[in-house]
Structures are given as structure tokens and as C-alpha cells.
C-alpha atoms as a PDB file:
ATOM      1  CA  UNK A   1     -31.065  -9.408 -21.945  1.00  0.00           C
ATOM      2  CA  UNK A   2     -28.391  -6.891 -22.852  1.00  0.00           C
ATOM      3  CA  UNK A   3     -25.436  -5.504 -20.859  1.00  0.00           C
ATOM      4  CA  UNK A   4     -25.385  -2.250 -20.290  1.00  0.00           C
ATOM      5  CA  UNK A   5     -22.862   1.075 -20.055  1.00  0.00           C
ATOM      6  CA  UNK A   6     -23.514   3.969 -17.890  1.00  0.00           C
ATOM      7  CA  UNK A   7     -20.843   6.464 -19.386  1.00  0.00           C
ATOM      8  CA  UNK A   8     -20.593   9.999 -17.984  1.00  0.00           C
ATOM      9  CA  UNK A   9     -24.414  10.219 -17.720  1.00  0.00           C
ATOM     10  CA  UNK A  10     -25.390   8.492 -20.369  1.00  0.00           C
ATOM     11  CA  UNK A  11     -27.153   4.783 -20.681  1.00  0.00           C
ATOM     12  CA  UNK A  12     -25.855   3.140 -23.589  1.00  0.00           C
ATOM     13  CA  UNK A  13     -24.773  -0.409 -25.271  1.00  0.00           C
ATOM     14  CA  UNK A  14     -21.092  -1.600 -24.838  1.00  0.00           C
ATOM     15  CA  UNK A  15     -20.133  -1.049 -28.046  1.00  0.00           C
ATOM     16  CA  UNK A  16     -21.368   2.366 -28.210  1.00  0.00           C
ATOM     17  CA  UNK A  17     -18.992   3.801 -25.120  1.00  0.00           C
ATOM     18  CA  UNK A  18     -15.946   5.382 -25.734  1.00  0.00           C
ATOM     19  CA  UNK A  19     -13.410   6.914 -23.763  1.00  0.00           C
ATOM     20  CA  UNK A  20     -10.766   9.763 -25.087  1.00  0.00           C
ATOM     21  CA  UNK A  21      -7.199   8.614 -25.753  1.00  0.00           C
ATOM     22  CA  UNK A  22      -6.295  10.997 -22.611  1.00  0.00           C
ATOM     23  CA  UNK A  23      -8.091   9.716 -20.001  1.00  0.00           C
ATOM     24  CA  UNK A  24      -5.900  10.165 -17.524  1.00  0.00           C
ATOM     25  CA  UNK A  25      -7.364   6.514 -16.065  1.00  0.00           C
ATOM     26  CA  UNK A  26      -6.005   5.317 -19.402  1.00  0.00           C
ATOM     27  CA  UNK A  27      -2.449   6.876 -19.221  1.00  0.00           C
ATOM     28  CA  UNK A  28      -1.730   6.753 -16.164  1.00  0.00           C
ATOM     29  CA  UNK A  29      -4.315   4.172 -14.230  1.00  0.00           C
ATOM     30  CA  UNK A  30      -5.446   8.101 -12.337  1.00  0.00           C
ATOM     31  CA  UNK A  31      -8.931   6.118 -10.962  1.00  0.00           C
ATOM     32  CA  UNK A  32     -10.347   3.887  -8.338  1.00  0.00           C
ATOM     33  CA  UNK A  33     -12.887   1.152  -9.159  1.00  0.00           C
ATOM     34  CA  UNK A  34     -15.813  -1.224  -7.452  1.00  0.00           C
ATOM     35  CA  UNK A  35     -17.206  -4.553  -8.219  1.00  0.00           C
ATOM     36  CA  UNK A  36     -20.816  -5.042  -6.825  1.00  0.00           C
ATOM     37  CA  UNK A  37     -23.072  -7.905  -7.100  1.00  0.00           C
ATOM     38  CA  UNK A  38     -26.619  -8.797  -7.289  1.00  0.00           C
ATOM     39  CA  UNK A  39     -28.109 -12.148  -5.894  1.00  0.00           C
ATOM     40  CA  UNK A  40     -31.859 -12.791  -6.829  1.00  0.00           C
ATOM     41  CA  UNK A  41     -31.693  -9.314  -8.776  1.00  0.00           C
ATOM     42  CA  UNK A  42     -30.948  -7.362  -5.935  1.00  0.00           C
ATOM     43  CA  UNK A  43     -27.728  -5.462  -5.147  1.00  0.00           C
ATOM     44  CA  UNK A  44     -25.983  -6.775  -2.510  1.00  0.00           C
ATOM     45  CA  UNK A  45     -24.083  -3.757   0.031  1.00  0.00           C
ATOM     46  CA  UNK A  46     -24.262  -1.714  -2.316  1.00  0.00           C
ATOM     47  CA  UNK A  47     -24.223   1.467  -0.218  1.00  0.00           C
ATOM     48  CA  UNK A  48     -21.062  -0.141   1.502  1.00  0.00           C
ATOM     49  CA  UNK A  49     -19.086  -0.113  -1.647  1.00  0.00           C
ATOM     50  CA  UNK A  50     -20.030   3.267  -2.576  1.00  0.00           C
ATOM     51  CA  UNK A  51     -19.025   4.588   1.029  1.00  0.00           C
ATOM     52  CA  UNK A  52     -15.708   2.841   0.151  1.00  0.00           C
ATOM     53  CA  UNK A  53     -15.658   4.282  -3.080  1.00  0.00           C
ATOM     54  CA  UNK A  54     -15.798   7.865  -2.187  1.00  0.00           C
ATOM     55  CA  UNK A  55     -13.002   6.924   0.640  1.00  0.00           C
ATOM     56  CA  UNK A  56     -10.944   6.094  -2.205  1.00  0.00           C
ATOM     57  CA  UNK A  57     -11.717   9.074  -4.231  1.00  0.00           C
ATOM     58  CA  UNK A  58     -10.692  11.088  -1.848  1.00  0.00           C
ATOM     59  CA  UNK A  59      -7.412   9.548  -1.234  1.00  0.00           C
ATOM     60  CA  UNK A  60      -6.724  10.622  -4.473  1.00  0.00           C
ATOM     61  CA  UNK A  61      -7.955  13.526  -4.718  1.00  0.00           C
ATOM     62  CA  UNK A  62     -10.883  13.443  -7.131  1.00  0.00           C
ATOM     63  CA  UNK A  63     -13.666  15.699  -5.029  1.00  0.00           C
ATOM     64  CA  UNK A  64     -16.271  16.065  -7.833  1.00  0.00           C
ATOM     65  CA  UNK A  65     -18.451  13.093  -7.886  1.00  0.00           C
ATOM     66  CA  UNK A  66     -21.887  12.852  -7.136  1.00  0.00           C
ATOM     67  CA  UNK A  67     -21.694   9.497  -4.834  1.00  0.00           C
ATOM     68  CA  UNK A  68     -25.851   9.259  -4.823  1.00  0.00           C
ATOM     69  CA  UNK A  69     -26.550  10.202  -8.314  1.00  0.00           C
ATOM     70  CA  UNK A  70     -23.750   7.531  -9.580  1.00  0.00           C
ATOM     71  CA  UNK A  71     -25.632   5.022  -7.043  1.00  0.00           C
ATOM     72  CA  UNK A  72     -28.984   6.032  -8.440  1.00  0.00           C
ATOM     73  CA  UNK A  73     -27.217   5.407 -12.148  1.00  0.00           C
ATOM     74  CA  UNK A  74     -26.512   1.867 -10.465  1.00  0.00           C
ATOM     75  CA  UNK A  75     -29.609   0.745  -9.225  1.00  0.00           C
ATOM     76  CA  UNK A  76     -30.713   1.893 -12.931  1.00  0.00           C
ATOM     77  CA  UNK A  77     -28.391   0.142 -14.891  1.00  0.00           C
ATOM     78  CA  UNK A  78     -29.141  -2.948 -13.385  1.00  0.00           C
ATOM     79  CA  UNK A  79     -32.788  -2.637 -13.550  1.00  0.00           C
ATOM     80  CA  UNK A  80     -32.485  -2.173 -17.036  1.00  0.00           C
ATOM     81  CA  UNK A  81     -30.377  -4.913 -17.801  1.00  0.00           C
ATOM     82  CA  UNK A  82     -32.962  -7.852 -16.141  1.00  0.00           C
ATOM     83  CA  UNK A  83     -30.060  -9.627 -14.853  1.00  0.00           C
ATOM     84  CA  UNK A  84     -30.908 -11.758 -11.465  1.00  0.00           C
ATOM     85  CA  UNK A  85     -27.150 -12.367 -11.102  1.00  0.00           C
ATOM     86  CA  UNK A  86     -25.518  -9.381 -11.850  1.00  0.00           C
ATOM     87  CA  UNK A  87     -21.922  -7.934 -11.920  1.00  0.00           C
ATOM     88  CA  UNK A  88     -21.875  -4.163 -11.917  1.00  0.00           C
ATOM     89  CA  UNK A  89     -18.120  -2.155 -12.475  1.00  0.00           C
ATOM     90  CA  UNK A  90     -17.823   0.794 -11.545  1.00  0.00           C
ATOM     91  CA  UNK A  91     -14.910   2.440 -12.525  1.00  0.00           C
ATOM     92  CA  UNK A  92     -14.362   6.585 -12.057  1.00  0.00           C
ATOM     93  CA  UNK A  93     -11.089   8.680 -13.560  1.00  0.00           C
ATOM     94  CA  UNK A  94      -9.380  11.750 -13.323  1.00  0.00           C
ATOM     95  CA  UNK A  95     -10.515  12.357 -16.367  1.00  0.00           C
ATOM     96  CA  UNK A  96      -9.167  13.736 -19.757  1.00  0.00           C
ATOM     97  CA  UNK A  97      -6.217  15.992 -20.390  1.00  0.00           C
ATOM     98  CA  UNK A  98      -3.092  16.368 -22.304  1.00  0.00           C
ATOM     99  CA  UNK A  99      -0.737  14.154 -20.854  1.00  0.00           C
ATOM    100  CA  UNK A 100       1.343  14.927 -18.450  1.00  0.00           C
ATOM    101  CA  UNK A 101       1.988  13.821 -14.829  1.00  0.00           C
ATOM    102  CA  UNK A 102       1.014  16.632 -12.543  1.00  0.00           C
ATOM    103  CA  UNK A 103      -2.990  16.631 -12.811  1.00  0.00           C
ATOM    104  CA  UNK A 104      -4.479  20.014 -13.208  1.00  0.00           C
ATOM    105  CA  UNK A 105      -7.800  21.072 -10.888  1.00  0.00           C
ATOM    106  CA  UNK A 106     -11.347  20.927 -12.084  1.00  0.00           C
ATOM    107  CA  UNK A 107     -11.249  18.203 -14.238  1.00  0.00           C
ATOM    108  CA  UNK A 108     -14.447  16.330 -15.905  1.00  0.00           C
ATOM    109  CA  UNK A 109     -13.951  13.327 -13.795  1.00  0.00           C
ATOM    110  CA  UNK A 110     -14.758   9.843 -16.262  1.00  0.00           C
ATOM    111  CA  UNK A 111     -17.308   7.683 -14.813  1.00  0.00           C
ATOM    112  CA  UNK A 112     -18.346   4.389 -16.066  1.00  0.00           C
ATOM    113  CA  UNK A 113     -21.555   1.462 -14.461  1.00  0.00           C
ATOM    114  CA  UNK A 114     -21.146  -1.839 -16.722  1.00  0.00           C
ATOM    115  CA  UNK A 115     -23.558  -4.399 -15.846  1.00  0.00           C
ATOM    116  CA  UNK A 116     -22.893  -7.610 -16.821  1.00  0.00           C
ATOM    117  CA  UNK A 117     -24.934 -11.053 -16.373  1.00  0.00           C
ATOM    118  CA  UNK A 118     -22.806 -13.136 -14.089  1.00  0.00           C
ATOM    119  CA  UNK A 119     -24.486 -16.552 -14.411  1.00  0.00           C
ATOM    120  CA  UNK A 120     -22.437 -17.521 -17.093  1.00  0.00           C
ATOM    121  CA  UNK A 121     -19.372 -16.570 -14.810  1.00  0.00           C
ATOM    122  CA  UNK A 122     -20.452 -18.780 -12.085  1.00  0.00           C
ATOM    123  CA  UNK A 123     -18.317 -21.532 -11.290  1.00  0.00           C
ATOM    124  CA  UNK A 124     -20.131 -24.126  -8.540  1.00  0.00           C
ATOM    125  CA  UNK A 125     -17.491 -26.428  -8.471  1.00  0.00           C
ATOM    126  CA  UNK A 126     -15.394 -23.603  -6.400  1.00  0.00           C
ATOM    127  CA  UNK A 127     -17.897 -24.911  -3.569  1.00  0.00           C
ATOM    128  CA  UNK A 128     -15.634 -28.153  -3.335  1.00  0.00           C
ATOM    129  CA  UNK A 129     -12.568 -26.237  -3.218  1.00  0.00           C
ATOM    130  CA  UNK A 130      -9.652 -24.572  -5.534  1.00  0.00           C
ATOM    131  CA  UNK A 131      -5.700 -24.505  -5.594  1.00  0.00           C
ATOM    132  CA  UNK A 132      -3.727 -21.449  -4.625  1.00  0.00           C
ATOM    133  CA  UNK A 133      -0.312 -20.561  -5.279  1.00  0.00           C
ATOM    134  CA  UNK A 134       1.503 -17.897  -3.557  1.00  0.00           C
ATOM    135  CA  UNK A 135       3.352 -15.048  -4.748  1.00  0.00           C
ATOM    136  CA  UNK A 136       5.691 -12.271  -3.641  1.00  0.00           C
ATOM    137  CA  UNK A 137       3.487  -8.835  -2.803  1.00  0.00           C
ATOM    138  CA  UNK A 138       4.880  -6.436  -4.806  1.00  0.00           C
ATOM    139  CA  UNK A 139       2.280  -3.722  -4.879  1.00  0.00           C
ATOM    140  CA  UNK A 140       2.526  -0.468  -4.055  1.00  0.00           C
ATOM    141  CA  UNK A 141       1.535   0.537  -0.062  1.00  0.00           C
ATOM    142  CA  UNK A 142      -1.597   1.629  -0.189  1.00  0.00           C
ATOM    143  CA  UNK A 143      -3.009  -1.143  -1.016  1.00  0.00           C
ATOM    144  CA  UNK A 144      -6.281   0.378   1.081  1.00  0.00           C
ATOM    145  CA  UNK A 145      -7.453   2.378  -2.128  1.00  0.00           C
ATOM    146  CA  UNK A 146      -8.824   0.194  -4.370  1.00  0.00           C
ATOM    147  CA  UNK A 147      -6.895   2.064  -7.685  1.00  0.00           C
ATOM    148  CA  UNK A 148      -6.794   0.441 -11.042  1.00  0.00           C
ATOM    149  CA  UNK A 149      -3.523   0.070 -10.782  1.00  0.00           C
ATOM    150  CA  UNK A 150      -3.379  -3.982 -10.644  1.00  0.00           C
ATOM    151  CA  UNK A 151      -0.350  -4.586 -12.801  1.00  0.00           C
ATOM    152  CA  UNK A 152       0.957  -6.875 -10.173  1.00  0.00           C
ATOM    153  CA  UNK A 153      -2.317  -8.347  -9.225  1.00  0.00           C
ATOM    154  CA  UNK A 154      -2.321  -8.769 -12.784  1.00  0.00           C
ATOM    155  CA  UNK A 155       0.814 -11.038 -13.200  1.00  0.00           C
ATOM    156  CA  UNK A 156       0.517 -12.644  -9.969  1.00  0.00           C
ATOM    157  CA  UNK A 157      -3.399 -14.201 -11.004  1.00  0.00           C
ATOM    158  CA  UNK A 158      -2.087 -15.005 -14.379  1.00  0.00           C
ATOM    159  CA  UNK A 159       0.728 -17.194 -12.752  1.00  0.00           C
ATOM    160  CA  UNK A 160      -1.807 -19.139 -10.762  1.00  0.00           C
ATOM    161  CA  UNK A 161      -3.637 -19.237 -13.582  1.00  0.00           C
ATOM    162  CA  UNK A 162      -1.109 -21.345 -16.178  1.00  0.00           C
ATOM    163  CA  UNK A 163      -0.389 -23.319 -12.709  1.00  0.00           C
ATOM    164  CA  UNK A 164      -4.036 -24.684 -12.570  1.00  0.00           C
ATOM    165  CA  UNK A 165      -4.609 -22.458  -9.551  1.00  0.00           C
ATOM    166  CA  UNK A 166      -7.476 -19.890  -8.843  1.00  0.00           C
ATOM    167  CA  UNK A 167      -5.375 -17.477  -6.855  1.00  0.00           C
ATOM    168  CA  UNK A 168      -2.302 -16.285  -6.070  1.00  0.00           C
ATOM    169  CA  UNK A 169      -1.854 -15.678  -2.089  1.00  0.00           C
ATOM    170  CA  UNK A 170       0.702 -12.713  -1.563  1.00  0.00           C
ATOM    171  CA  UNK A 171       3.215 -12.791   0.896  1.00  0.00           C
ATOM    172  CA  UNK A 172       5.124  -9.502   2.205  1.00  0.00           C
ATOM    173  CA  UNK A 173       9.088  -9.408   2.541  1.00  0.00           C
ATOM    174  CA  UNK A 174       8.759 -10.512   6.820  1.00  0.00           C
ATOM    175  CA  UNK A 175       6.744 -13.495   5.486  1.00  0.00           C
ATOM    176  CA  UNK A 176       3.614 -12.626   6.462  1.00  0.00           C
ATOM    177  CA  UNK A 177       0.069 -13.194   4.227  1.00  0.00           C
ATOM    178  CA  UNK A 178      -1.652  -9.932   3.158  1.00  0.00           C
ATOM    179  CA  UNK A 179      -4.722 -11.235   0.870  1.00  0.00           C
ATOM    180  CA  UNK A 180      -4.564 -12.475  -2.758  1.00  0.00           C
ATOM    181  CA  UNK A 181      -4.461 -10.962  -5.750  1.00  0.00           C
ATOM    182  CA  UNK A 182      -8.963 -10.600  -5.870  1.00  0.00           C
ATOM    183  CA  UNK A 183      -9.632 -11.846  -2.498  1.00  0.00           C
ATOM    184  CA  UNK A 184      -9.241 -11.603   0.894  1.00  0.00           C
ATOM    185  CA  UNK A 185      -7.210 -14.473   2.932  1.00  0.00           C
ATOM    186  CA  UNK A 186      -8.560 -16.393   6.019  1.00  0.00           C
ATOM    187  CA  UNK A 187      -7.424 -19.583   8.008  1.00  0.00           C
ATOM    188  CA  UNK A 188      -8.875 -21.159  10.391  1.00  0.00           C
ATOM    189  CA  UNK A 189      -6.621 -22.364  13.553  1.00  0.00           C
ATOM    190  CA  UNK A 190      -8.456 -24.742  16.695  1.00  0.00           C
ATOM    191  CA  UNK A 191     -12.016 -23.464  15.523  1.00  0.00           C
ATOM    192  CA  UNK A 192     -10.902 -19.113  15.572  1.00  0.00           C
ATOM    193  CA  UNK A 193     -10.590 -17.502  12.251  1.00  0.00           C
ATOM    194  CA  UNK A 194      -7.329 -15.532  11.346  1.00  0.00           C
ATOM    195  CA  UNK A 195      -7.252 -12.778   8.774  1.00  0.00           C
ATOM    196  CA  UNK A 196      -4.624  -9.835   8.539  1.00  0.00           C
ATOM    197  CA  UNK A 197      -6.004  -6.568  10.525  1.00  0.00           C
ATOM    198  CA  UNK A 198      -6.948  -3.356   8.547  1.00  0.00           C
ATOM    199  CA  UNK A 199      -4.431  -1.553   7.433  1.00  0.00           C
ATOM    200  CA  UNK A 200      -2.599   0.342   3.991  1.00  0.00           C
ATOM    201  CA  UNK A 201      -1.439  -3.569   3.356  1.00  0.00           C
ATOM    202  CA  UNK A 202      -4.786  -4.855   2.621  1.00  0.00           C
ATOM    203  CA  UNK A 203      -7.771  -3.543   1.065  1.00  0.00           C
ATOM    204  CA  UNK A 204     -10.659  -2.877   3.564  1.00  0.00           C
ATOM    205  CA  UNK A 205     -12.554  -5.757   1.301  1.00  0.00           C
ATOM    206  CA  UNK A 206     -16.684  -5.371   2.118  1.00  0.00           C
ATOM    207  CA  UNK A 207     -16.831  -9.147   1.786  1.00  0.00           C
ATOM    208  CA  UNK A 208     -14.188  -9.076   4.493  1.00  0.00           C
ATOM    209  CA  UNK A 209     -15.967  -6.909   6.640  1.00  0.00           C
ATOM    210  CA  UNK A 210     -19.305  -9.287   6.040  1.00  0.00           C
ATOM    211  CA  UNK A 211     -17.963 -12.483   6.316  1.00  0.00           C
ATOM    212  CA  UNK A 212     -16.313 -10.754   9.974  1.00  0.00           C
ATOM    213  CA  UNK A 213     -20.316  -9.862  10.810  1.00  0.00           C
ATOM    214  CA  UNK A 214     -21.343 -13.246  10.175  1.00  0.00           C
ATOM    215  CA  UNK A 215     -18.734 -15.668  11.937  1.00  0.00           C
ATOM    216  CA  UNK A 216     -20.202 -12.654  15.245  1.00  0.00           C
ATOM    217  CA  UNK A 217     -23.593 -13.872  14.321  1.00  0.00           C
ATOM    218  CA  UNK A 218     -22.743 -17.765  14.191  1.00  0.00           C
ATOM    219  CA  UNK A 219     -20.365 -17.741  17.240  1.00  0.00           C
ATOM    220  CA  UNK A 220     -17.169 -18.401  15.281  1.00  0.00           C
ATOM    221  CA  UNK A 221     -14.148 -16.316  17.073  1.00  0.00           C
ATOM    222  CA  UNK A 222     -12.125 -14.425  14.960  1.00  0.00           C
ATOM    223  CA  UNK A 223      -8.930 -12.753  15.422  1.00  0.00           C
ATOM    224  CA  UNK A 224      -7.757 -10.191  13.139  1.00  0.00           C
ATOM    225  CA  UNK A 225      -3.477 -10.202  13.745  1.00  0.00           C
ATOM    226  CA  UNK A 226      -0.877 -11.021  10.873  1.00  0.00           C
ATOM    227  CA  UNK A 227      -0.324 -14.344   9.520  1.00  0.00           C
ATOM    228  CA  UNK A 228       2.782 -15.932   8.550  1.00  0.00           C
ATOM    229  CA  UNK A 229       2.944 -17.923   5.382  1.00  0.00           C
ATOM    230  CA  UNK A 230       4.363 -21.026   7.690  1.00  0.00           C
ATOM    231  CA  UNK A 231       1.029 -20.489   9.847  1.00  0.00           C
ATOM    232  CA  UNK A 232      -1.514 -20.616   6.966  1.00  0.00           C
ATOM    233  CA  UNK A 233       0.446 -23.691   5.544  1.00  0.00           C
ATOM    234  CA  UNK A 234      -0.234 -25.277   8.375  1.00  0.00           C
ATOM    235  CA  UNK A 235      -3.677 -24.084   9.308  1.00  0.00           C
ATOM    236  CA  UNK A 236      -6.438 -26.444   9.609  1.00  0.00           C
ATOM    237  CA  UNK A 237      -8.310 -24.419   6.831  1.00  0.00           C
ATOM    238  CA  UNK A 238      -7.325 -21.489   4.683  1.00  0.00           C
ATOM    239  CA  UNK A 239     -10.526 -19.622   2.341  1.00  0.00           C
ATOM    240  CA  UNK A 240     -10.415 -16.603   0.526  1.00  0.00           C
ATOM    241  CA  UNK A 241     -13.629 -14.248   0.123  1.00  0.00           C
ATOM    242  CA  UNK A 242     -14.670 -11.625  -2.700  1.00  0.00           C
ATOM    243  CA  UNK A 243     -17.763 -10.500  -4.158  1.00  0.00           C
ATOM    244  CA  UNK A 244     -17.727 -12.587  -7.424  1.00  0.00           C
ATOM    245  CA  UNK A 245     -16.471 -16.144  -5.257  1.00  0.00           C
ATOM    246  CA  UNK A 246     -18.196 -15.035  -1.750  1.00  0.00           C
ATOM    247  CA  UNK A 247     -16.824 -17.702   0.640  1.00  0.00           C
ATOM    248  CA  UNK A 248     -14.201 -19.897  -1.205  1.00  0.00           C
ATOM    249  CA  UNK A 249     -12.064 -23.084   0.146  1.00  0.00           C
ATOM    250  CA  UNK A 250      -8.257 -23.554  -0.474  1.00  0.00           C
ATOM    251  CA  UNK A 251      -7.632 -27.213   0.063  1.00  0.00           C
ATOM    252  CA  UNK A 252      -4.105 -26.692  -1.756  1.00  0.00           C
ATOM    253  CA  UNK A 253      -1.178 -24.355  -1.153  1.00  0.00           C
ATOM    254  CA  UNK A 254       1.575 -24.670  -3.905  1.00  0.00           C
ATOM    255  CA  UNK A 255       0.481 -28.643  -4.315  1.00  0.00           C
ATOM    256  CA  UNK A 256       0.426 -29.201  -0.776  1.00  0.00           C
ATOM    257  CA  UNK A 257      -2.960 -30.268   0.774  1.00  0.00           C
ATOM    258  CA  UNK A 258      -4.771 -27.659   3.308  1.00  0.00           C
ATOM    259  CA  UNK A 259      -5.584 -29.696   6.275  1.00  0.00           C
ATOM    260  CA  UNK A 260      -7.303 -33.126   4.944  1.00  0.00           C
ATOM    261  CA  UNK A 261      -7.395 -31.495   1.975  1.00  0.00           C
ATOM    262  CA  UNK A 262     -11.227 -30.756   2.039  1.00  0.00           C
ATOM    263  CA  UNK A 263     -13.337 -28.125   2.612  1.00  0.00           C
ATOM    264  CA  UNK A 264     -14.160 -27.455   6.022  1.00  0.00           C
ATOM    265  CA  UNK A 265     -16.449 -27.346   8.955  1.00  0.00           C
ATOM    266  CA  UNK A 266     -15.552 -23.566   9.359  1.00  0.00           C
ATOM    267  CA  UNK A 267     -15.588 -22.190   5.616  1.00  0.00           C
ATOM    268  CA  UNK A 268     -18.697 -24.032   5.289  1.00  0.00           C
ATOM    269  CA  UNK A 269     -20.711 -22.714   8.177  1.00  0.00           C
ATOM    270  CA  UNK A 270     -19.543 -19.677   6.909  1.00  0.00           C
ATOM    271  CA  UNK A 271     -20.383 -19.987   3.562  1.00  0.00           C
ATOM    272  CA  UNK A 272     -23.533 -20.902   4.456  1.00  0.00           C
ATOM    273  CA  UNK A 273     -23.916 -17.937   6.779  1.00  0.00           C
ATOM    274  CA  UNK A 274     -22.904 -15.398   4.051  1.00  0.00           C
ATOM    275  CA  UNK A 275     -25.553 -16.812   1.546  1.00  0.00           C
ATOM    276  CA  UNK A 276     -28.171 -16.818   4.248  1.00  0.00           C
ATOM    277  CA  UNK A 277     -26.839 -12.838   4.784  1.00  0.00           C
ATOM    278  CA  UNK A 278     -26.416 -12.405   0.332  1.00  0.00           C
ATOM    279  CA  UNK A 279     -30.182 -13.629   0.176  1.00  0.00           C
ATOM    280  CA  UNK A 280     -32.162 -11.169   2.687  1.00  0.00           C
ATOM    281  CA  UNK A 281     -31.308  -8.523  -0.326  1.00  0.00           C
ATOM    282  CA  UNK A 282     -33.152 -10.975  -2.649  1.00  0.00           C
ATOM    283  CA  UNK A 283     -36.998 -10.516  -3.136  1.00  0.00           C
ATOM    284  CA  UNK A 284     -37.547 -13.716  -3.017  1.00  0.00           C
ATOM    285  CA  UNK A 285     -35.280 -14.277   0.200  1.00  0.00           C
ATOM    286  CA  UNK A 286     -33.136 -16.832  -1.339  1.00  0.00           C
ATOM    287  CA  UNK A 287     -30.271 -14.719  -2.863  1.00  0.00           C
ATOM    288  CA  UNK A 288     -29.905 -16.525  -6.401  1.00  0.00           C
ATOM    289  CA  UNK A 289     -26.354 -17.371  -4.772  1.00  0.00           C
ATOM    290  CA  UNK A 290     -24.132 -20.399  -6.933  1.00  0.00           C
END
């Protein structure tokens, strides 16, 4: 089954898109992306990430997209691919123009779907737990539009990376956790869940908001107030939780165990709890989760 490229209304094959030299998403990173999955070939909040894609648009002033048509092109692109576990990009510039900094009004604005197959991506042994480093935050503050401008995110991962770690968990100047570099950042403290509120610190993550439904639904507390990185060191269980790792134990902070060092009670039920949620969008009710 191939991937596939939605480009500016157009299916094609990867190697067939092309994007001008000027895109101002190119120059400049000028655009705002999503990351949407499929479990059991179905597309998983998918209206939720387009709601919080045309938030972000507008925060940056690109007016001109057609938020139903590009989630019709979705829905397409993904049919058309086959894939049962599917990660879609979506990805929508400026546009092209001679460069400059000042953008000029009525611009074409860029707009790319790739679908790729995300079985081979999959990585079950996350299930059991993975290491996490932390990392200065260094972005810029408004960290609630979800811009392609990741060049932090970018060195911070990459880090983590060469240290054997899945994730880098950022830390503002007063100390306190904001999320990671592709993930939002939970702990767990006498049974209640802590994660950072909502504000231009963090992104306003859909798994976030999901994971926030569930613990409601399963009678896990949760308080959303800021964390100190001494508090989530010491935290009975830390987890992050994105669209590509859905609910994901830390059992090690910067080589130091989390807790016993296991997954635990919490992130499980939780886990569970999100798959259970991940697999009502699944025909076949089981959600094709890892």
C-alpha cells in the first residue's frame, strides 16, 4: 500500500510533490502543522485537531483555508492509502513569495495531507517504559500554536536521543515542567494526576485533553497546577502522552528511577482507558492500538 501526498488539491505520490523554493513555510517556518492518527483504519479526533488547527491559523494570521474541504482531503487520503494504522501530517503555509519578512495579503496559502503507514513506527516495548532526560525550555512563548518552528524541540529530542532517552522533559527558568519536546508531561502524586494548566507555555495537546476525559471517566482525580522539576522527580509516576506514543511511562529521569522504577497502577489504568476510548473510532471496536 502506498503513501500518499495531498498537495494544494492535488492527490499524488511522495516523490511527485514539490514545493517552491519561496514557500514562506520553507524560509521562514510561516505555518502551523497537525499529526493525526488512525487506529483500526479509522481517524482518531480528527475534527478536534482540525478545530485546533484553524485556532492556530488564525493566530497567525492565515484566514484562507477551507478547514472542511482540507478534512474531507483527509478522510480521502487515508482511504486511499489502506493503512489500518495510519499517520496523517498536515502541514499548511503562508505560502510562496519573494522573500522578505513582512508577509503581503492574499497569499496562495501551501497545504500539504501525507499519510504514512505507522505500523512499522510502532514501538511496543514503550508499554514497559522509556528514559527521559530533561532540558532547558527555550522556545519561544506561544508555545499554544502548534508552528513549525521546532528548532529547539529539535535539539532538545536529539539530545535525549544520543543519551538513550525517548524524550527530553523541558523545564522553564522558575523550575517548573512545561511538557516535552512531542508530548505532554503528567505525574502522578498519592493516586491524583498533575499536569501543567493551559496556557501560551504548553500546547493545548488533544491527547492531553483525552487522556483528562478519561482519568473523569475512570475516577482518577486530576489537578491541572504547575509542576516543579523537584516534584516530578519525586512523583510516584511521571508519563508523557501524544498521538504517535498515546499513554507512555517514564520510569527514569536523567538515570534516576521514577518511583520503583516501573510502570504504574495509574499510567496503566490510563493507558488502558485511552485505548478502550482510541478503539470506539475503530470498525471493528478494537482500535488496532500497539
Amino acid at each position: 500500500m502506498p503513501e500518499i501526498v495531498y498537495l494544494n488539491g492535488e492527490f499524488m505520490e511522495p516523490e511527485k510533490a514539490a514545493i517552491p523554493i519561496n514557500d514562506r513555510g520553507f524560509l521562514f517556518g510561516d505555518s502551523v502543522y497537525e499529526v493525526v492518527r488512525s487506529y483500526g483504519g479509522r481517524l482518531f479526533t480528527l475534527d478536534r485537531h482540525l478545530a485546533r488547527l484553524e485556532r492556530s491559523l488564525h493566530e497567525i494570521d492565515i484566514r484562507s483555508v477551507d478547514i472542511a474541504q482540507l478534512g474531507r482531503a483527509i478522510e480521502e487520503a487515508c482511504r486511499r492509502s489502506g493503512f489500518a494504522e495510519a499517520l496523517v501530517y498536515v502541514q499548511v503555509t503562508r505560502g510562496a513569495a519573494p522573500r522578505k519578512h513582512a508577509y503581503d495579503r492574499g497569499l496562495r496559502p501551501t497545504v500539504l495531507v501525507h499519510v504514512r503507514d505507522l505500523e512499522p513506527l510502532l514501538d511496543p516495548s514503550i508499554r514497559e517504559g522509556v528514559a527521559a532526560i530533561t532540558a532547558p525550555d527555550i522556545r519561544w512563548q506561544r508555545c499554544d500554536i502548534k508552528s513549525t518552528n521546532l528548532l529547539p524541540n529539535v535539539l532538545a529530542k536529539t539530545k535525549a536521543k544520543e543519551q538513550g532517552a525517548l524524550e527530553a522533559i523541558l523545564v522553564n527558568e522558575d523550575g517548573i515542567v512545561t511538557e516535552a519536546t512531542s508530548a505532554g508531561v503528567f505525574c502522578v502524586e498519592q493516586g491524583v494526576v498533575l499536569t501543567h494548566p493551559l496556557s501560551p507555555a504548553i500546547l493545548p495537546s488533544i491527547t492531553r485533553e483525552v487522556v483528562l476525559e478519561v482519568a473523569g471517566e475512570v475516577g482518577i482525580p486530576v489537578r491541572e497546577e504547575p509542576v516543579s522539576l523537584e516534584r516530578l522527580r519525586a512523583a510516584a509516576e511521571v508519563f508523557l502522552a501524544s498521538t504517535t506514543i498515546d499513554v507512555c511511562p517514564v520510569i527514569t529521569i536523567d538515570g534516576a528511577p521514577v518511583g520503583d522504577g516501573k510502570p504504574g497502577p495509574v499510567t496503566r489504568r490510563l493507558l488502558a482507558a485511552y485505548l478502550e476510548r482510541a478503539g470506539a473510532a475503530a470498525p471493528d471496536g478494537k482500535g488496532g492500538g500497539p
